[in-house]
Protein backbone atom coordinates (compact mmCIF):
# COMPACT_ATOMS: atom_id res chain seq x y z
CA UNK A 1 0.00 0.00 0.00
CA UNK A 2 1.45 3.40 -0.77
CA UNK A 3 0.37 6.74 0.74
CA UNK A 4 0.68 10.33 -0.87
CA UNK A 5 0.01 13.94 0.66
CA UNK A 6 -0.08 17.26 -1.38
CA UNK A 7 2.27 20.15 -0.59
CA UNK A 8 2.17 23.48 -0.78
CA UNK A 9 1.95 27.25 0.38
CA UNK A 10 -0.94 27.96 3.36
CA UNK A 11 -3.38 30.80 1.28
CA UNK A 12 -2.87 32.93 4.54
CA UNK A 13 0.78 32.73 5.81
CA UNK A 14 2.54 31.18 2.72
CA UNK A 15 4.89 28.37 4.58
CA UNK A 16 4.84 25.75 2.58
CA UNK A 17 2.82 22.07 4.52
CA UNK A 18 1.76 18.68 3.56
CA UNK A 19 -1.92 17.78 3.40
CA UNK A 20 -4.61 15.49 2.47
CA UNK A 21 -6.24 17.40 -0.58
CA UNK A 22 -9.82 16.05 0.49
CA UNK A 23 -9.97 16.64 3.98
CA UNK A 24 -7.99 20.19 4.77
CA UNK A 25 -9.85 23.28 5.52
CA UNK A 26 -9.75 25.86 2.59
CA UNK A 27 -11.37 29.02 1.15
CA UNK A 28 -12.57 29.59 -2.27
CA UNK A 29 -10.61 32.10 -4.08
CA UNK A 30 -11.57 32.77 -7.24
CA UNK A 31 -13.89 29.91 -7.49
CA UNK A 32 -10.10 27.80 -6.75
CA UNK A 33 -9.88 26.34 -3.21
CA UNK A 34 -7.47 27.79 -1.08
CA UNK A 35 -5.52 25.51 1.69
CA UNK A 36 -5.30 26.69 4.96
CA UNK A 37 -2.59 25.27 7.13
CA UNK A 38 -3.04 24.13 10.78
CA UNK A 39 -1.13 26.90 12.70
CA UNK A 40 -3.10 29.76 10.64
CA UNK A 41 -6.79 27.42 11.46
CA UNK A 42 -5.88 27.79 15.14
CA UNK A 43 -5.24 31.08 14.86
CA UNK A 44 -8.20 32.12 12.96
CA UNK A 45 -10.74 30.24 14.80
CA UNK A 46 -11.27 31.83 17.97
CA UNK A 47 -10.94 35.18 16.20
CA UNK A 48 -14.17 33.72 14.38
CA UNK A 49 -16.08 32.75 17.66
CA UNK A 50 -15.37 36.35 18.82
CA UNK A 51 -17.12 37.66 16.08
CA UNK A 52 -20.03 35.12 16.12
CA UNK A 53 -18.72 33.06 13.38
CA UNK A 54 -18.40 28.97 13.02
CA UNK A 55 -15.28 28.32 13.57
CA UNK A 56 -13.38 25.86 10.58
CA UNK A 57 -14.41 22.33 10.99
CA UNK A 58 -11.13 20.31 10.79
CA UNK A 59 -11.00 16.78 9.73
CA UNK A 60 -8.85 14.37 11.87
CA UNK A 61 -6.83 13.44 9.12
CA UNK A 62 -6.69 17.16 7.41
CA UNK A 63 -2.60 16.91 7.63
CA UNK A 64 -1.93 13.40 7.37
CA UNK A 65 -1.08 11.20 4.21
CA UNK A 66 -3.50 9.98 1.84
CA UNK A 67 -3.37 6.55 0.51
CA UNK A 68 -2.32 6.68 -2.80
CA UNK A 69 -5.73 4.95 -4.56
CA UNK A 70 -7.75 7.82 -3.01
CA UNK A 71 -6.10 10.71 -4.72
């Protein structure tokens, strides 16, 4: 069995993380989803409660590997 994660730039602070493309929280941007990584999510949420928002739902397995036949 083999396992794969994407990698890129976090939409809000640009460092550069690994994710699972079908489970990490994102914006739309353009009509193109945006990843968000886990530092900036933490962040952001409770700045979103304050303001009487839902915070981002995140998915257990947002930042872990993907196996490879679910990409």
């Amino acid at each position: 069995m083999a396992y794969a994660f994407v990698m890129s730039a976090c939409f809000s602070c640009k460092t550069p993380f690994s994710y699972n493309p079908h489970r990490v929280p994102s914006i739309r941007v353009n009509g193109e989803r945006e990843p968000i990584c886990e530092a900036c999510i933490l962040a952001i949420n409770p700045l979103r409660i304050e303001k009487g928002l839902e915070p981002f739902a995140v998915h257990p397995d947002a930042y872990k590997a993907i196996r490879e036949e679910e990409l």
